[in-house]
C-alpha atoms as a PDB file:
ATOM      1  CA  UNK A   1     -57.713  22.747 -20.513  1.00  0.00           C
ATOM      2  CA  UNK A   2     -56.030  21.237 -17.575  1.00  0.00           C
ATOM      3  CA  UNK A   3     -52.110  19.212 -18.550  1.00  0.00           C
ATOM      4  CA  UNK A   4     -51.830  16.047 -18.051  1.00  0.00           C
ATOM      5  CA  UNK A   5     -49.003  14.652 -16.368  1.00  0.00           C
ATOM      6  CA  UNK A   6     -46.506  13.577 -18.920  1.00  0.00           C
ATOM      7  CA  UNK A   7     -44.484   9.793 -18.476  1.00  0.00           C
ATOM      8  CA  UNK A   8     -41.768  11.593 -20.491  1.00  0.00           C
ATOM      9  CA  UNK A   9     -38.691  13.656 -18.859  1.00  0.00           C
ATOM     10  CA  UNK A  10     -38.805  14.459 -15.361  1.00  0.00           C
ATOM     11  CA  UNK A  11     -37.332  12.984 -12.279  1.00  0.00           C
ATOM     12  CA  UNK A  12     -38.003   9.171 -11.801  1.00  0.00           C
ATOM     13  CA  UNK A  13     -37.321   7.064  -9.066  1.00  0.00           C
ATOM     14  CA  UNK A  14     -34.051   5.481  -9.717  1.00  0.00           C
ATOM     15  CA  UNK A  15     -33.304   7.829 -12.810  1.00  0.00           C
ATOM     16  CA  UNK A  16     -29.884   8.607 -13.498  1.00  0.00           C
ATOM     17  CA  UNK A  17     -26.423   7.331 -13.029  1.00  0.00           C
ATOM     18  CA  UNK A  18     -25.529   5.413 -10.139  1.00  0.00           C
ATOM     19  CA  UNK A  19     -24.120   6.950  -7.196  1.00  0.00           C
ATOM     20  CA  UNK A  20     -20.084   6.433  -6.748  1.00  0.00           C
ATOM     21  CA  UNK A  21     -20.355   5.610  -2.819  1.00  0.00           C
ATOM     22  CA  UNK A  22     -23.484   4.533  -1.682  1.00  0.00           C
ATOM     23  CA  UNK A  23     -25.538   7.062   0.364  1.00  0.00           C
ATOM     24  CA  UNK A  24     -25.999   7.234   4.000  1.00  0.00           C
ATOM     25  CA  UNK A  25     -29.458   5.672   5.018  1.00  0.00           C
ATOM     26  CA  UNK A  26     -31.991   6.936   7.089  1.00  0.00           C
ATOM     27  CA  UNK A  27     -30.949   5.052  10.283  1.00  0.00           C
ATOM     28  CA  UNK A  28     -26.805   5.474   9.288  1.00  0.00           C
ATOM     29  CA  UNK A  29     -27.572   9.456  10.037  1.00  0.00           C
ATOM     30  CA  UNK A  30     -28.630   8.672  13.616  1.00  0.00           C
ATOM     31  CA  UNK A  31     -25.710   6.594  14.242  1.00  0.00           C
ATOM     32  CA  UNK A  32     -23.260   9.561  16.231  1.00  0.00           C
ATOM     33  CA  UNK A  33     -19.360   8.283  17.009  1.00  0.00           C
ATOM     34  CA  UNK A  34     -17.500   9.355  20.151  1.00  0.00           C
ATOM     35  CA  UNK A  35     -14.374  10.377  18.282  1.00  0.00           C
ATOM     36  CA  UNK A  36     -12.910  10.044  14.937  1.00  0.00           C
ATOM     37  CA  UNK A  37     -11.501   5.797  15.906  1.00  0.00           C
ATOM     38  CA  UNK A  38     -14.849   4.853  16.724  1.00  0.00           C
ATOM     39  CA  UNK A  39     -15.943   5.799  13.194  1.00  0.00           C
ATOM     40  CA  UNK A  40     -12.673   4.080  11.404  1.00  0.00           C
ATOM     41  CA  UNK A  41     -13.396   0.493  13.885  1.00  0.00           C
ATOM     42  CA  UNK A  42     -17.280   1.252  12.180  1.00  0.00           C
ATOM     43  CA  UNK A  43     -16.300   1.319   8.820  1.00  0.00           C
ATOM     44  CA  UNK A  44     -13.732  -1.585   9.561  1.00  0.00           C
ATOM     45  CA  UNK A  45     -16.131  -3.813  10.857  1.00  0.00           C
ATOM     46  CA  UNK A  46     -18.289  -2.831   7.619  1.00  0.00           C
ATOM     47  CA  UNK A  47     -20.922  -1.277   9.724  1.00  0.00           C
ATOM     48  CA  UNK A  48     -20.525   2.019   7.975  1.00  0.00           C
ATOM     49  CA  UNK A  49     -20.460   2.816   4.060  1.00  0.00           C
ATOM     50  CA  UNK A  50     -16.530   3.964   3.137  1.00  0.00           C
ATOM     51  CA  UNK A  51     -17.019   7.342   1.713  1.00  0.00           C
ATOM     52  CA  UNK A  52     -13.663   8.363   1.244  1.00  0.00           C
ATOM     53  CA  UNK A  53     -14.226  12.449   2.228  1.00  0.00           C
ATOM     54  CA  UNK A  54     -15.394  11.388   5.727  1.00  0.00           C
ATOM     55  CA  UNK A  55     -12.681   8.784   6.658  1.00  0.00           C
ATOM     56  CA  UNK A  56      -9.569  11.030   5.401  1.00  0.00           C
ATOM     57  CA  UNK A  57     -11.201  13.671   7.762  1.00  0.00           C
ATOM     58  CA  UNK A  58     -11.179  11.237  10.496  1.00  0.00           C
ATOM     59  CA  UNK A  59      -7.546  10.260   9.449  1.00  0.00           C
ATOM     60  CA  UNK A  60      -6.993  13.909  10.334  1.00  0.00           C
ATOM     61  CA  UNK A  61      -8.650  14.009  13.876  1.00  0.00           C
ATOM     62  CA  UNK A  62      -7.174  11.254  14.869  1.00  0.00           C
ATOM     63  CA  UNK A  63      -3.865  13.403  15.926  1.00  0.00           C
ATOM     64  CA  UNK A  64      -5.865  16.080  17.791  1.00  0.00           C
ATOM     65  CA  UNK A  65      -8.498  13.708  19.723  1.00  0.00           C
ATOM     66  CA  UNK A  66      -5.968  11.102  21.574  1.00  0.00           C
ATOM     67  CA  UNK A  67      -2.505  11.328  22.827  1.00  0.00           C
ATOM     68  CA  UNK A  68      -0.277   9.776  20.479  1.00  0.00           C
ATOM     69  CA  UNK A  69       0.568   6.005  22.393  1.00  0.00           C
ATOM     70  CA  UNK A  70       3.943   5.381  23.193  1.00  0.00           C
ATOM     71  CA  UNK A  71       5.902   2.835  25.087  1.00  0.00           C
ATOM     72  CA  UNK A  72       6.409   3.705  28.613  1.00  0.00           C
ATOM     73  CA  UNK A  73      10.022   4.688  29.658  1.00  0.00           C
ATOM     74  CA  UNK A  74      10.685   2.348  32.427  1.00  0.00           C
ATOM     75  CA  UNK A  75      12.951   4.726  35.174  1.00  0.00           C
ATOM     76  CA  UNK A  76      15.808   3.538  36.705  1.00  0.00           C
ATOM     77  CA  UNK A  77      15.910   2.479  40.625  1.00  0.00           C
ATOM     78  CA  UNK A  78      17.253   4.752  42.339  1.00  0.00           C
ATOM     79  CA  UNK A  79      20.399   2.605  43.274  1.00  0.00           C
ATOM     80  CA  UNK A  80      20.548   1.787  40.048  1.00  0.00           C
ATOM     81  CA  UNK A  81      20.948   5.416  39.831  1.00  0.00           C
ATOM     82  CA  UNK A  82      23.821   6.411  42.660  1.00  0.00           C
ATOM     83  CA  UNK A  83      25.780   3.274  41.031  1.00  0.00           C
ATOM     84  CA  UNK A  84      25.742   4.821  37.646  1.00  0.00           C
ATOM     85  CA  UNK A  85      27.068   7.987  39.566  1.00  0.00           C
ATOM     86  CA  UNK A  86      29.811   6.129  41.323  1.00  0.00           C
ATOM     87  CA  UNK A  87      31.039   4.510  38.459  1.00  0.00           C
ATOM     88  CA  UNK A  88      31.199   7.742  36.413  1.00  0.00           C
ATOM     89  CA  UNK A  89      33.378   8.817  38.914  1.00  0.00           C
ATOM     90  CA  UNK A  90      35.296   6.205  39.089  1.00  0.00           C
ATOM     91  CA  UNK A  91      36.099   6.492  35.695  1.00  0.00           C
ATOM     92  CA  UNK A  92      36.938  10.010  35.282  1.00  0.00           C
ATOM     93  CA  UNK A  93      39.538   9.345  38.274  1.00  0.00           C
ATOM     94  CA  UNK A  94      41.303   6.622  36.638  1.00  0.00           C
ATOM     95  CA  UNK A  95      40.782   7.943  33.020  1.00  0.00           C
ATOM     96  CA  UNK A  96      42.350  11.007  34.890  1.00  0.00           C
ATOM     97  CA  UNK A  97      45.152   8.879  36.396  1.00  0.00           C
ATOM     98  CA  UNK A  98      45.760   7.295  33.040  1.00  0.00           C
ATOM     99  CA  UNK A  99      46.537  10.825  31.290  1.00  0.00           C
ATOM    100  CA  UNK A 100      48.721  11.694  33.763  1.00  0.00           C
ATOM    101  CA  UNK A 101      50.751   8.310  34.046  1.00  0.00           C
ATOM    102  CA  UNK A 102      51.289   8.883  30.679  1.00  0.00           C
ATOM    103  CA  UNK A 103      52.620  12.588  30.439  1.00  0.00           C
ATOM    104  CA  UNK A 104      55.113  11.258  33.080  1.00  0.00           C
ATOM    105  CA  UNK A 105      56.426   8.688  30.797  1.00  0.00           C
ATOM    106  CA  UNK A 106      56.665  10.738  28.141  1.00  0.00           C
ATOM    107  CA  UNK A 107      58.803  13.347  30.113  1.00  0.00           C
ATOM    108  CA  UNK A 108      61.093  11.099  31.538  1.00  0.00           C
ATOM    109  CA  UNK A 109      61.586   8.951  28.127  1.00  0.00           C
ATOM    110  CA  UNK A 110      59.468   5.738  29.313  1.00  0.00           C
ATOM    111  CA  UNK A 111      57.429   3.515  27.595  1.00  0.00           C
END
């Protein structure tokens, strides 16, 4: 006696409960990034589905694929430089001066 096939139970297209995230399509799995802020820009621009799991990983690339950005230090000239020098000097001699003036007036009872 051969079984028929049964319309009760079984796996039915679009059975179930929903999925929380929608899944990747077909042509989605194609779709390869260059590095982890290619796929963030994607799913910014609303090109690629959200799924949490795969953005907090790219989160976490993100440090080890690109050199962190930060504002160039813009180097003094080197005049700029020697003056700096100079002026340090300058003020250690008089600073110098100054400390000696005043053990001087001390010692001899000057103001």
């Amino acid at each position: 006696m051969p079984k028929e096939k049964s319309t009760h139970g079984g796996k039915r297209e679009g059975a179930g409960r929903p999925p929380k995230y929608p899944r990747a399509t077909a042509d989605a799995g194609e779709r390869q990034y260059a590095n982890a802020e290619a796929f963030l820009d994607a799913v910014v621009a609303g090109v690629e589905p959200a799924d949490p799991v795969r953005v907090q990983a790219a989160k976490a690339l993100l440090a080890y694929q690109a050199p962190k950005k930060r504002a160039p230090v813009k180097s003094p000239k080197p005049s700029d430089l020697a003056r700096r020098g100079e002026m340090a000097a300058e003020t250690a001699v008089v600073e110098d001066f100054a400390a000696r003036a005043k053990a001087i007036r001390a010692k001899h009872g000057r103001h």
